[in-house]
N, C-alpha and C. Protein backbone atom coordinates (compact mmCIF):
# COMPACT_ATOMS: atom_id res chain seq x y z
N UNK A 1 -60.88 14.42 43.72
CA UNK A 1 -59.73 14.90 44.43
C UNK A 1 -58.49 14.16 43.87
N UNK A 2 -57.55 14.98 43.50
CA UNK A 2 -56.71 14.47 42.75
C UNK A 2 -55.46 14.03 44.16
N UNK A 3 -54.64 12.40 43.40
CA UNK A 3 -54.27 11.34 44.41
C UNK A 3 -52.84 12.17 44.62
N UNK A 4 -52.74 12.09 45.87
CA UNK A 4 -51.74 12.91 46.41
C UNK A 4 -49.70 12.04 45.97
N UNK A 5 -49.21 12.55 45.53
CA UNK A 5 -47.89 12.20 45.07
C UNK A 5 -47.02 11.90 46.73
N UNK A 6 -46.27 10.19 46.60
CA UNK A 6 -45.72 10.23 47.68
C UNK A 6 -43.73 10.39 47.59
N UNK A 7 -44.05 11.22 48.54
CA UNK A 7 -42.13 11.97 48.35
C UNK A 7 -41.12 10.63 48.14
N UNK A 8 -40.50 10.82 47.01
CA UNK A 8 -39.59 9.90 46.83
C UNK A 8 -38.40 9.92 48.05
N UNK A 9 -37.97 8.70 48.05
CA UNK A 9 -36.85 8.32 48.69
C UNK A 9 -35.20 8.83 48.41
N UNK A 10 -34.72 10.03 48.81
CA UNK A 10 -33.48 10.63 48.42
C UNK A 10 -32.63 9.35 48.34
N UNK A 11 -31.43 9.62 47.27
CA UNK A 11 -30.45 8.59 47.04
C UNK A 11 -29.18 9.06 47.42
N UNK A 12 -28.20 9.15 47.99
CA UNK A 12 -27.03 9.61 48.29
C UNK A 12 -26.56 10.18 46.77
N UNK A 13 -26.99 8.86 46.00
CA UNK A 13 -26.00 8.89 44.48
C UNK A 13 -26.58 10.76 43.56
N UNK A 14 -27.86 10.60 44.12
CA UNK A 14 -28.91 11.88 43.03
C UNK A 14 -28.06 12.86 43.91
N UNK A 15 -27.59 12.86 44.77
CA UNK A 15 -27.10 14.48 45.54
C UNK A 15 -25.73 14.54 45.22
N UNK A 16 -25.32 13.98 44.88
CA UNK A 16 -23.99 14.31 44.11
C UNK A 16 -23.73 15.05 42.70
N UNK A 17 -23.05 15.85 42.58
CA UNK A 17 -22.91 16.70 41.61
C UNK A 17 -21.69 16.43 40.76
N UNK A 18 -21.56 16.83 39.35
CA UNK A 18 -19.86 16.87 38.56
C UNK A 18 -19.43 15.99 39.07
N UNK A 19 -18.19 15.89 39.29
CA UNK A 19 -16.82 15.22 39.34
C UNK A 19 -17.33 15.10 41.18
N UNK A 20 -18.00 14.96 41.80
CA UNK A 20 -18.32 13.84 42.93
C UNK A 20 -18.59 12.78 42.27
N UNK A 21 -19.62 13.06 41.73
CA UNK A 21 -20.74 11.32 41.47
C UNK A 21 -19.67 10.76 40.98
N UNK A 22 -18.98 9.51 41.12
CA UNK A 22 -18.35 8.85 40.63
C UNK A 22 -19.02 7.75 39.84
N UNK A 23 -18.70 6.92 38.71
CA UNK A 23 -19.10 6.13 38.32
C UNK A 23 -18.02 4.85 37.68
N UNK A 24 -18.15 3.68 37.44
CA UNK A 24 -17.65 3.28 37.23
C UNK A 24 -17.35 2.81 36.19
N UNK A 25 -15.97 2.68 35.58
CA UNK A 25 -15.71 2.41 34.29
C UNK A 25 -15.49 1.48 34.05
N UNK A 26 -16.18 0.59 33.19
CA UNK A 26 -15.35 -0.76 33.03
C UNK A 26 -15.30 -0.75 31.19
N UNK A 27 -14.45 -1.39 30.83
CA UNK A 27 -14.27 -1.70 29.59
C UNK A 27 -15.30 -2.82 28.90
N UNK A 28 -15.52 -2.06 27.77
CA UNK A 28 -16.88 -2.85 26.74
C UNK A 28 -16.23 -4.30 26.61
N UNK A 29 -17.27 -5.15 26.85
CA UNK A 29 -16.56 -6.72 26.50
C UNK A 29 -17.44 -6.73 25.81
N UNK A 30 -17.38 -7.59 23.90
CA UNK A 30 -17.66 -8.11 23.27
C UNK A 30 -17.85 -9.77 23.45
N UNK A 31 -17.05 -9.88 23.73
CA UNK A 31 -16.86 -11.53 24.27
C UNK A 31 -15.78 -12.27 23.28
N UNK A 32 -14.82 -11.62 22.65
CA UNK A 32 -14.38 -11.57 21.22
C UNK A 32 -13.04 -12.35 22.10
N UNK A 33 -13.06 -13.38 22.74
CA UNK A 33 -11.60 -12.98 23.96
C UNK A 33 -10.60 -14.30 22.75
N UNK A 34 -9.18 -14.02 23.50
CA UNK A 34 -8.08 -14.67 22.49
C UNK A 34 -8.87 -16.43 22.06
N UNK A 35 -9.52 -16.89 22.75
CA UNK A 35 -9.58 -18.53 22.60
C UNK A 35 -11.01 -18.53 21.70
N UNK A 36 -11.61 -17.71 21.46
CA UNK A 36 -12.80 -17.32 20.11
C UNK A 36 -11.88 -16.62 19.17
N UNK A 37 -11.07 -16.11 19.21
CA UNK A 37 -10.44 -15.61 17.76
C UNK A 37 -9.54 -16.76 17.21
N UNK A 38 -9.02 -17.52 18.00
CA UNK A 38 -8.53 -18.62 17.43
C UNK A 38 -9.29 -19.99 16.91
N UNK A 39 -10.47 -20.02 17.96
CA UNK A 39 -11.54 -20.32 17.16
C UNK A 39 -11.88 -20.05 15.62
N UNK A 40 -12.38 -18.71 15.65
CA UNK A 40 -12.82 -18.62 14.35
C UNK A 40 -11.74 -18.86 13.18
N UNK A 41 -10.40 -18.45 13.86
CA UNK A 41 -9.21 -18.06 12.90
C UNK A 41 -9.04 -20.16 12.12
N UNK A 42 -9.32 -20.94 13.13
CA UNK A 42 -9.34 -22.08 12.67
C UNK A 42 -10.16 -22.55 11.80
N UNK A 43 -11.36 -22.30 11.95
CA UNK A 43 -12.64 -22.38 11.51
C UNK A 43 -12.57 -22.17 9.99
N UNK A 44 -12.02 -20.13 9.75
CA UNK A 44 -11.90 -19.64 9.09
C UNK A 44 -11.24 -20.51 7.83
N UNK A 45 -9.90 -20.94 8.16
CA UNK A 45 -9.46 -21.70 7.34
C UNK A 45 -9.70 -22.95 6.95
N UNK A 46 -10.39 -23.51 7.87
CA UNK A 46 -11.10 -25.18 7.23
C UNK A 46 -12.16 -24.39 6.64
N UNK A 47 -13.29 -23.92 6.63
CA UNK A 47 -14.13 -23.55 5.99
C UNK A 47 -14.36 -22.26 4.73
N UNK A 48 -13.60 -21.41 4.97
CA UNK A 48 -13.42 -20.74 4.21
C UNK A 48 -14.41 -19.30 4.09
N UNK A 49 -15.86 -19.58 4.97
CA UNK A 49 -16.57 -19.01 4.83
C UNK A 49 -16.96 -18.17 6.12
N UNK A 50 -16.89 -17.28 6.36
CA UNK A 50 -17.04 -16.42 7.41
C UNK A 50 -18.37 -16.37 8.55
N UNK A 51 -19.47 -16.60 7.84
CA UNK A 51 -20.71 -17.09 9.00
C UNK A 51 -20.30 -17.97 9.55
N UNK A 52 -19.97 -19.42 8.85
CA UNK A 52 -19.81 -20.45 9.14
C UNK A 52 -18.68 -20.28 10.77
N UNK A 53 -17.88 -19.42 10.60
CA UNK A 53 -16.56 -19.66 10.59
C UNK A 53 -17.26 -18.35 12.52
N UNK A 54 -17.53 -17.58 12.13
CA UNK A 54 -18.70 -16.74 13.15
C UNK A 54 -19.61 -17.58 14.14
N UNK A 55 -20.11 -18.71 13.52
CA UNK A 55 -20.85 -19.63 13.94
C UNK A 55 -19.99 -20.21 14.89
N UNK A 56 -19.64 -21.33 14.77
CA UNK A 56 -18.12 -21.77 15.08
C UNK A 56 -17.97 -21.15 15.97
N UNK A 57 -17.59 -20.21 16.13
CA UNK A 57 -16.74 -19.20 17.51
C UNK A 57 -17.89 -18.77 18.38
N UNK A 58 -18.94 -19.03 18.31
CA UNK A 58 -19.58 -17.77 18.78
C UNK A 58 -19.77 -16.61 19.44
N UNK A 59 -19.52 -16.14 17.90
CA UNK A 59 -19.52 -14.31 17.48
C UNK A 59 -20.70 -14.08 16.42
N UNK A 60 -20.99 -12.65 16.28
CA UNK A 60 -21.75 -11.99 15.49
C UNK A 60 -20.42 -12.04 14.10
N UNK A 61 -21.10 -11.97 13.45
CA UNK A 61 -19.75 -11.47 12.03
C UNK A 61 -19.51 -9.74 12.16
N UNK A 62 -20.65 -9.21 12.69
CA UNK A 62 -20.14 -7.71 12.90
C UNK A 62 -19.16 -7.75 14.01
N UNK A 63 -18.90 -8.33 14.64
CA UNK A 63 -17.66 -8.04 15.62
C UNK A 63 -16.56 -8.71 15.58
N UNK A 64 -16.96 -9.94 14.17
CA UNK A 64 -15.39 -10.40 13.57
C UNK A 64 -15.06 -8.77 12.51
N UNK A 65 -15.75 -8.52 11.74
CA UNK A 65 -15.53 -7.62 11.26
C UNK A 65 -14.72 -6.43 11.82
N UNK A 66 -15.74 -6.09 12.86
CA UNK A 66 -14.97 -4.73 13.45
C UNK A 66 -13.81 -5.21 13.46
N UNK A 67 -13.04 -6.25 14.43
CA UNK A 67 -12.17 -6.30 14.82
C UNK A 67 -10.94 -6.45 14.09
N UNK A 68 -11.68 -7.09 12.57
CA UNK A 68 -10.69 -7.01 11.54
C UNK A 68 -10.13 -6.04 11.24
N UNK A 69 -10.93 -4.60 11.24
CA UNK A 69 -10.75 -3.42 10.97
C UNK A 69 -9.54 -2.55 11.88
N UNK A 70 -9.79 -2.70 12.99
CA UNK A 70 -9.40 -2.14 14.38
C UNK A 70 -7.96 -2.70 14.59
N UNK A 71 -7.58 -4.39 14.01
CA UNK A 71 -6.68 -5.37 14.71
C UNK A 71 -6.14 -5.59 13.68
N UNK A 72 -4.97 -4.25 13.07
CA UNK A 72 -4.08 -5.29 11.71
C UNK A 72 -3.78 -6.47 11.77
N UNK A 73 -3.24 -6.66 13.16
CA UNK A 73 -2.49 -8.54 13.46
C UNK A 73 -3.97 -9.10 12.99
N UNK A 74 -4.70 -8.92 13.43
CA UNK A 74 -6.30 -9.92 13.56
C UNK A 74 -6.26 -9.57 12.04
N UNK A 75 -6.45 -8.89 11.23
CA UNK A 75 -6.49 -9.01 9.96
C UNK A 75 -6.24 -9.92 8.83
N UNK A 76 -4.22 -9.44 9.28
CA UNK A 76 -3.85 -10.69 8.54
C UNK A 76 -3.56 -11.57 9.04
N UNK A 77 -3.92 -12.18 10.01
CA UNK A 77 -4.47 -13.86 10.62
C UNK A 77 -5.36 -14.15 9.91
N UNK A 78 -6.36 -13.18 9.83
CA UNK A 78 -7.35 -13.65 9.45
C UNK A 78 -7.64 -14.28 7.72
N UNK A 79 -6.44 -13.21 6.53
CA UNK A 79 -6.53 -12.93 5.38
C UNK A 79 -5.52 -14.18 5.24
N UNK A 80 -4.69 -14.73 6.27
CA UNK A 80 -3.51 -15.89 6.10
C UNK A 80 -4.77 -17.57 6.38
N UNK A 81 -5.71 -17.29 7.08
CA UNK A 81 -6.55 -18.48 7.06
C UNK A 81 -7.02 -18.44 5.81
N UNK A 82 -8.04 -17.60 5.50
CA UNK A 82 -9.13 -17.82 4.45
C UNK A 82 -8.30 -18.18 3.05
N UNK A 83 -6.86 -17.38 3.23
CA UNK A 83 -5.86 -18.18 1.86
C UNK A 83 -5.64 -19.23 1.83
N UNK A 84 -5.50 -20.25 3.44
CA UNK A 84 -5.57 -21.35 3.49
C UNK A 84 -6.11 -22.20 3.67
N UNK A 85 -7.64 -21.96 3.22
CA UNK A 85 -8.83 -22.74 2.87
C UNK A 85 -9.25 -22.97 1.31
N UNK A 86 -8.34 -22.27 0.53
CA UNK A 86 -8.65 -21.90 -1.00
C UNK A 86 -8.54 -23.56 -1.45
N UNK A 87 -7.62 -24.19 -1.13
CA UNK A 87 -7.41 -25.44 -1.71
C UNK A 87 -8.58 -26.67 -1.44
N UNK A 88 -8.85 -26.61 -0.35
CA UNK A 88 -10.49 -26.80 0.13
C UNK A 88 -11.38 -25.95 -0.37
N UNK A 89 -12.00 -25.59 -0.46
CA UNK A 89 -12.64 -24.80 -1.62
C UNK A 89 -12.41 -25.14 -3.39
N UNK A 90 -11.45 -25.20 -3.54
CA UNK A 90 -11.19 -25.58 -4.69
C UNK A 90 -11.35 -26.66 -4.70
N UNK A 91 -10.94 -27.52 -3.91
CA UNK A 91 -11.58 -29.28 -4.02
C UNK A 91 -13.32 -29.43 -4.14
N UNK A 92 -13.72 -28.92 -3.08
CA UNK A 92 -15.22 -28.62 -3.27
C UNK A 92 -15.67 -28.20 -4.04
N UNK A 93 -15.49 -27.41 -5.22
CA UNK A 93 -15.93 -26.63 -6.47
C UNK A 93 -15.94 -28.18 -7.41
N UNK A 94 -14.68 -28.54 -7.53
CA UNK A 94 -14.01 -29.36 -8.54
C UNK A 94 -15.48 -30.53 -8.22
N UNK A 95 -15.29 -31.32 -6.79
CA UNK A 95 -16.28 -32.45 -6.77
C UNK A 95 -17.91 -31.96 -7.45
N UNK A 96 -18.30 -30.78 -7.11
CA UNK A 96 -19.18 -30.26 -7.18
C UNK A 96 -19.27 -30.18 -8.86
N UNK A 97 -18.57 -29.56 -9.48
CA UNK A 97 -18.65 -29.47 -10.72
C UNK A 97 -18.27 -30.99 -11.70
N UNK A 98 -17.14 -31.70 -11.25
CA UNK A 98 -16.80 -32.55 -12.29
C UNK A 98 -17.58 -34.05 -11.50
N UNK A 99 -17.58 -34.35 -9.99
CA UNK A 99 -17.97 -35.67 -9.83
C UNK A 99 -19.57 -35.37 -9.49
N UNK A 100 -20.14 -34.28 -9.22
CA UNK A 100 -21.47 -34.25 -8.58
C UNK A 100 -21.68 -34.17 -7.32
N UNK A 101 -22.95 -34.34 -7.00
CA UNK A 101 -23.57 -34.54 -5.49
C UNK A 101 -24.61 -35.14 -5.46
N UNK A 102 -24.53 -35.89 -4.86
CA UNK A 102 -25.99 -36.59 -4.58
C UNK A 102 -27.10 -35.88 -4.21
N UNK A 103 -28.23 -36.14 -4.35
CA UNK A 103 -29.24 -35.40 -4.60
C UNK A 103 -30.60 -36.30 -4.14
N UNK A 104 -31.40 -36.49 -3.37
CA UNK A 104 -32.77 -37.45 -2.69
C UNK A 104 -33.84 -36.75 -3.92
N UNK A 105 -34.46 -37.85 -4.74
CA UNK A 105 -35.76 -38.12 -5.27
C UNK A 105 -36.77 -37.96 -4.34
N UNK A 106 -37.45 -37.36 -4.18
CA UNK A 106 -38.54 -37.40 -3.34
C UNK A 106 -40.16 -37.41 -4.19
N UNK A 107 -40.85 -38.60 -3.23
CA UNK A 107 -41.79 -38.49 -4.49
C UNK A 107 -43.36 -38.75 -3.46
N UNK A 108 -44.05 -38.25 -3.22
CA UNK A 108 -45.20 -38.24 -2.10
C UNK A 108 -44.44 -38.45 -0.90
N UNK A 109 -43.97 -37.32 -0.55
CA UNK A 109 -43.37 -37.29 0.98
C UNK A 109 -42.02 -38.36 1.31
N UNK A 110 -42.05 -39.32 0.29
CA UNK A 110 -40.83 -40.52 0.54
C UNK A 110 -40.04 -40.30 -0.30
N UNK A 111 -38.49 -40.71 0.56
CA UNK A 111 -37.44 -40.98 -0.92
C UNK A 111 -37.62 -42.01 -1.49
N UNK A 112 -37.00 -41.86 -2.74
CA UNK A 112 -37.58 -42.78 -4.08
C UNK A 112 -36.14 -43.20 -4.45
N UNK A 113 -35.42 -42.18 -4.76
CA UNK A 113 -33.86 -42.59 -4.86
C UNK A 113 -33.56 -41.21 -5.04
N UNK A 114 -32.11 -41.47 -6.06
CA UNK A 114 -31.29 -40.36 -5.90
C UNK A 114 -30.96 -40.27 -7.27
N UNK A 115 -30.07 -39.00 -7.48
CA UNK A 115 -29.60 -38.06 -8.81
C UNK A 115 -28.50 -37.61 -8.40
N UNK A 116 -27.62 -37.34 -9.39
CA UNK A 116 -26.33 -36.77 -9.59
C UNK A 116 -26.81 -35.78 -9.65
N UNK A 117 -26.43 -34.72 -9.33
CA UNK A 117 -26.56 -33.30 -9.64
C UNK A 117 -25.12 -32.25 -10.04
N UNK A 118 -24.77 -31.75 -11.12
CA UNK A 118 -23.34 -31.50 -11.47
C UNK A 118 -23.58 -29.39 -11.52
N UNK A 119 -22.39 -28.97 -11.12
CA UNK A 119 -23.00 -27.29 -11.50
C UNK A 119 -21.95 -27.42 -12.16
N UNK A 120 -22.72 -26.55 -13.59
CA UNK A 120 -22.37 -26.06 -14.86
C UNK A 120 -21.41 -24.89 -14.65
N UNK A 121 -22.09 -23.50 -13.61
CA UNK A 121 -21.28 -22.87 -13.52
C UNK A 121 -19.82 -22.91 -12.71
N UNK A 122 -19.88 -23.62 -11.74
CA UNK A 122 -18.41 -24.02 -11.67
C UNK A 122 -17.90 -24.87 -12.42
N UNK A 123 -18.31 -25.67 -13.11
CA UNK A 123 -17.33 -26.36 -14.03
C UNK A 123 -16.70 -24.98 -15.25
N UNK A 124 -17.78 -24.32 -15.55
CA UNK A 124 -16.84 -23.23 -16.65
C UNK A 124 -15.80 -22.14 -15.60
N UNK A 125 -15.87 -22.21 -14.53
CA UNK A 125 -15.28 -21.38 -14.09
C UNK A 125 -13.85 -22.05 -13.43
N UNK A 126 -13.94 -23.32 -13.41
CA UNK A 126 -12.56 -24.20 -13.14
C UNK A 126 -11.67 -24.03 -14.49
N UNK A 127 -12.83 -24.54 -15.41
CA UNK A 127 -11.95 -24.06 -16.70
C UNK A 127 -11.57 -23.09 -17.54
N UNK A 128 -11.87 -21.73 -17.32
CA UNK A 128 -11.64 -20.80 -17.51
C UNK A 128 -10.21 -20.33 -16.56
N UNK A 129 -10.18 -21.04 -15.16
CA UNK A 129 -9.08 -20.58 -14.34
C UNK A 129 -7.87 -21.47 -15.26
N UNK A 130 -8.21 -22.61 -15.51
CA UNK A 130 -7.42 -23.54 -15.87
C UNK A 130 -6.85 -23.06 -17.39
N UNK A 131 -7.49 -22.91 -18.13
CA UNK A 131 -7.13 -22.11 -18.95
C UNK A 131 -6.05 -20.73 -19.19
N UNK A 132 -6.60 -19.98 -18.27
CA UNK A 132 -5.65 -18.83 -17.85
C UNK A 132 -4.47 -19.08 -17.39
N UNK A 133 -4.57 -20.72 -16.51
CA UNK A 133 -3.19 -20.50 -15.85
C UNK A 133 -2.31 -21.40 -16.91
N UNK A 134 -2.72 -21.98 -18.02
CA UNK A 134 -1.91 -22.37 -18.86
C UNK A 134 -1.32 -21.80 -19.50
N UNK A 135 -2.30 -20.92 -20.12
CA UNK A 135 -1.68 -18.98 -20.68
C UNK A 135 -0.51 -18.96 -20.31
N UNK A 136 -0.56 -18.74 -18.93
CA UNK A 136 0.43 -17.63 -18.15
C UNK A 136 1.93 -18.65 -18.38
N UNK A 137 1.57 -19.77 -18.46
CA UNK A 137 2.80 -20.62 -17.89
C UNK A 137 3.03 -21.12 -19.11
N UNK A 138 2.57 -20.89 -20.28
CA UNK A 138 3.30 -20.40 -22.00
C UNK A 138 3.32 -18.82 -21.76
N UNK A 139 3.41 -18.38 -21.64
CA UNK A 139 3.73 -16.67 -21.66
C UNK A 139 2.70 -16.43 -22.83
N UNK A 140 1.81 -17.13 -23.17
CA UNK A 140 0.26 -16.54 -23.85
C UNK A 140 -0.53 -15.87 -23.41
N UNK A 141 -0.56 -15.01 -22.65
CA UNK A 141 -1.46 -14.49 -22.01
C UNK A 141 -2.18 -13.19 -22.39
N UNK A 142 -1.63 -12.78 -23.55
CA UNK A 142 -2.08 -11.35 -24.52
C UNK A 142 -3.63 -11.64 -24.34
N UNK A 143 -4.30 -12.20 -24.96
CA UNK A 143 -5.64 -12.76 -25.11
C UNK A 143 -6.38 -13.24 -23.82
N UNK A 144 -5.76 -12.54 -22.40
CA UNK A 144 -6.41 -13.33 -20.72
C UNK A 144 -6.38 -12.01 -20.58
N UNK A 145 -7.61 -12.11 -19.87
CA UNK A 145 -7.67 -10.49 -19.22
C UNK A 145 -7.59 -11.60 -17.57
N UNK A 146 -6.92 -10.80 -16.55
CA UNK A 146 -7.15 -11.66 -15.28
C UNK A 146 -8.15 -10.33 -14.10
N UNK A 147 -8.57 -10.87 -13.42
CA UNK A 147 -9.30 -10.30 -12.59
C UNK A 147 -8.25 -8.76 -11.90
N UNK A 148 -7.11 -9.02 -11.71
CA UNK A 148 -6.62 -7.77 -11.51
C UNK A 148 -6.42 -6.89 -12.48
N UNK A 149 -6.09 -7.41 -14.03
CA UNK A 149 -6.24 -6.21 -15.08
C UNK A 149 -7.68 -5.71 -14.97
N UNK A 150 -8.29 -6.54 -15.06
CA UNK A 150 -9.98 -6.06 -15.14
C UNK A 150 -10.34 -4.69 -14.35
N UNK A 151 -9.78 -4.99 -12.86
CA UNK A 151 -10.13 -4.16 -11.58
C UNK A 151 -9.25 -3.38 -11.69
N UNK A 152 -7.86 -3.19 -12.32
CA UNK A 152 -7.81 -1.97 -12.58
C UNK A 152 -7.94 -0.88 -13.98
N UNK A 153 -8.68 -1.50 -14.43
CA UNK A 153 -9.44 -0.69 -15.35
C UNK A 153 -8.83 -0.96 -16.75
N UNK A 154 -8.45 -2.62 -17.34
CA UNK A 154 -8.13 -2.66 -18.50
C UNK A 154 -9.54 -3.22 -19.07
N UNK A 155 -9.37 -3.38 -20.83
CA UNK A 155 -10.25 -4.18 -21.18
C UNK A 155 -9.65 -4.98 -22.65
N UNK A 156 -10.88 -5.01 -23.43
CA UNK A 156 -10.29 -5.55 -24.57
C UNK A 156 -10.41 -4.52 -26.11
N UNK A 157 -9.38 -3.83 -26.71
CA UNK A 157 -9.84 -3.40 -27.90
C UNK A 157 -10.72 -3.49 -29.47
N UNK A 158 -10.68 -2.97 -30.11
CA UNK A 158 -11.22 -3.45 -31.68
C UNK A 158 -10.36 -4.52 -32.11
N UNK A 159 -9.08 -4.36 -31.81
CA UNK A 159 -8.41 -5.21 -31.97
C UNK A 159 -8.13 -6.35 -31.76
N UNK A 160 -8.48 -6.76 -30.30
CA UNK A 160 -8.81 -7.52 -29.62
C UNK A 160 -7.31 -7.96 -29.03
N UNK A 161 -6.80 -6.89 -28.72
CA UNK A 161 -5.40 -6.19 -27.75
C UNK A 161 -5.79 -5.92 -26.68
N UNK A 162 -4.99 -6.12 -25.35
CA UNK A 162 -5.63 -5.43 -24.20
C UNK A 162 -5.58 -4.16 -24.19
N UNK A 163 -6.14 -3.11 -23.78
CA UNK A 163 -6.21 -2.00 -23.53
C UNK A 163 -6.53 -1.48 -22.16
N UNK A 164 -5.91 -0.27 -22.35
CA UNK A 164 -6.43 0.12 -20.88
C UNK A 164 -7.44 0.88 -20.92
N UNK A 165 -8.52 1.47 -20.17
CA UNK A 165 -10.05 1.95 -20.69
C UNK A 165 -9.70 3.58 -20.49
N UNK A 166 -8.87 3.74 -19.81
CA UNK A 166 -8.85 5.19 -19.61
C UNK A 166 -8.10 5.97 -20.47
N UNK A 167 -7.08 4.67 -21.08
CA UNK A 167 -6.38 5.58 -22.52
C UNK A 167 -7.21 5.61 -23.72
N UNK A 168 -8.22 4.16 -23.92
CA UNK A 168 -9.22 4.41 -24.99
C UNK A 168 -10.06 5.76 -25.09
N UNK A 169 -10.56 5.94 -23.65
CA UNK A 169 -11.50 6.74 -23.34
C UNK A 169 -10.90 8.29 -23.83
N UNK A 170 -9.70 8.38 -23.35
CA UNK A 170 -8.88 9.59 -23.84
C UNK A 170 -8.82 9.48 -25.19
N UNK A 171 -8.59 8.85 -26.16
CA UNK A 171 -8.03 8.73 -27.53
C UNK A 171 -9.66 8.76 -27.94
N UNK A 172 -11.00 8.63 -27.79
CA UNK A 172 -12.05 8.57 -28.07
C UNK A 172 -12.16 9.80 -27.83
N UNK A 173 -12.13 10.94 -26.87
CA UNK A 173 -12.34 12.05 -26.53
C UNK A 173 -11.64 12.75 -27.06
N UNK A 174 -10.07 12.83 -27.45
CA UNK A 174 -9.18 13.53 -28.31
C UNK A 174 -9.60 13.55 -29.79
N UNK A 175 -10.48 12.87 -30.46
CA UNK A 175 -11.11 12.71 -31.87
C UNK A 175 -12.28 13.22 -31.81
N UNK A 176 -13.04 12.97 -30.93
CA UNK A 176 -14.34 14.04 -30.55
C UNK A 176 -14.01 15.29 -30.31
N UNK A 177 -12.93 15.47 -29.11
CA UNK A 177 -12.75 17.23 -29.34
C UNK A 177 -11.97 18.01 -31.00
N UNK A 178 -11.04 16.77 -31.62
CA UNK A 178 -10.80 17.17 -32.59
C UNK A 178 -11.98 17.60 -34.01
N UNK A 179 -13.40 16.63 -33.92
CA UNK A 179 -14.44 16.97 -35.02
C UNK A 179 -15.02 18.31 -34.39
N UNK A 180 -14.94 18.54 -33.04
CA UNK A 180 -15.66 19.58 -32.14
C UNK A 180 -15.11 20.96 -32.68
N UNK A 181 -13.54 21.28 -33.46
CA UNK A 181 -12.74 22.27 -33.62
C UNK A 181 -12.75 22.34 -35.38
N UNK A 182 -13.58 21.16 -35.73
CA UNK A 182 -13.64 21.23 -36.64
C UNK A 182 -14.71 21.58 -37.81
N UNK A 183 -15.85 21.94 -36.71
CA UNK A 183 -17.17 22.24 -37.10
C UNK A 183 -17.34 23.54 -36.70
N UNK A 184 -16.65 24.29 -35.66
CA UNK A 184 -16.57 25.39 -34.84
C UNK A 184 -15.30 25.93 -36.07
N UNK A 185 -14.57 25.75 -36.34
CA UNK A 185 -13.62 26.49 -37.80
C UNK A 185 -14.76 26.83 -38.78
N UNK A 186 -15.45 25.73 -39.14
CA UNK A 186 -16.32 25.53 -40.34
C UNK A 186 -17.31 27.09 -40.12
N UNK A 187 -18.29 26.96 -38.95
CA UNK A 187 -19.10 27.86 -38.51
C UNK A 187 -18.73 29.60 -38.35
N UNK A 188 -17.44 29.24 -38.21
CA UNK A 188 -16.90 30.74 -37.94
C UNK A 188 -16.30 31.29 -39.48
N UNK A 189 -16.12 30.14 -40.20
CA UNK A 189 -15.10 30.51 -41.63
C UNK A 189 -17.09 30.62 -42.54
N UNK A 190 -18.03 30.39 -42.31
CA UNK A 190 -19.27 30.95 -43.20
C UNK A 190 -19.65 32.28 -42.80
N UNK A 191 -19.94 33.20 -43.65
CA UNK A 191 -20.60 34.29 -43.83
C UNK A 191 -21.98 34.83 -43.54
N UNK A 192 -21.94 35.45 -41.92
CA UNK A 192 -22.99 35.81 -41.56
C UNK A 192 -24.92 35.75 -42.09
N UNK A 193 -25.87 35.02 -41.58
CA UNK A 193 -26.68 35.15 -42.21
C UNK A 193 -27.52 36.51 -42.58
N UNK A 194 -27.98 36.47 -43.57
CA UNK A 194 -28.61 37.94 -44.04
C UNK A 194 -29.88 38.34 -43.10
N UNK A 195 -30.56 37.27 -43.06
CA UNK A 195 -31.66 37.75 -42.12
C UNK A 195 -31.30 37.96 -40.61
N UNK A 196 -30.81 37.58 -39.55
CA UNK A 196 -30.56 37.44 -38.51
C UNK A 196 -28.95 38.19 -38.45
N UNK A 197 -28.17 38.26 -39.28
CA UNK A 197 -26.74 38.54 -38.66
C UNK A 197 -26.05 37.46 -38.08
N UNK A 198 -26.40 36.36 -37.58
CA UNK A 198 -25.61 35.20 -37.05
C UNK A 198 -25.41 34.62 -38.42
């Protein structure tokens, strides 16, 4: 015998229909409130690095993000810190590359001592900046491609001139369509084949 179903308890709220049932609206809180954005916005600029800087406040980075998106002001607060962490950052590269870091020997579970440890790739990349900005400040700079020529689409020629890639690319394509008119003359100026007619 199958167990008999017991009648639910009517709710005032279920008998309401449309625009009776009222409900209530409240606005989405993130938790993102002014004294965490100044948080992070501080953060942001001593550290430079955005988890870190997420961490710090606690926020998700997706809802520093959004808000970057959503909050021009929050934007460039935000794009005015992280510019003013560059010099920190750059100190940290520099120690990192030219004085080292200490580093623990470890040798059966114990420290033993320690090592300098130096990165190669930031040291070429201090000097490569360093380089460039000497360029610029002799007006040598023919021979520097900088990260904004790059990104917008220059490079380097046969020449070893800067170029821009989309005029090469054209002047490469204008000589190709020119052999293209020139094989198509050729084909049309020979005399039908005997067997086929083409």
């Amino acid at each position: 015998m199958p167990k008999s179903k017991k009648p639910r308890k009517a709710t005032a709220k279920k008998h309401l229909h449309g625009k009776q049932r009222k409900r209530r609206a409240r606005a989405r809180r993130d938790g993102f409130t002014a004294v965490r954005k100044q948080k992070f916005l501080g953060a942001l600029g001593e550290t430079g690095v955005v988890r870190d800087a997420c961490r710090i406040a606690g926020i998700s980075s997706t809802t520093a993000y959004r808000h970057a998106r959503k909050d021009p002001e929050f934007a460039a607060a935000w794009e005015e810190a992280h510019a003013s962490s560059l010099p920190t950052l750059e100190a940290t590269a520099y120690k990192r590359a030219v004085e080292g870091v200490e580093e623990p020997i470890v040798h059966g579970g114990k420290i033993v001592g320690t090592r300098t440890k130096y990165s190669d790739p930031l040291l070429k990349d201090i000097i490569g900046r360093a380089a460039a900005a000497k360029a610029r400040i002799a007006g040598d700079d023919k021979d520097i491609l900088t990260r904004e020529e790059w990104e917008n689409g220059w490079d380097f020629g046969e020449d070893g001139g800067k170029v821009d890639i989309d005029e090469r690319y054209r002047a490469a394509r204008d000589e190709l369509e020119a052999r293209l008119d020139e094989m198509r003359e050729r084909l049309e100026a020979e005399p039908p084949c005997p067997t086929c007619g083409r």
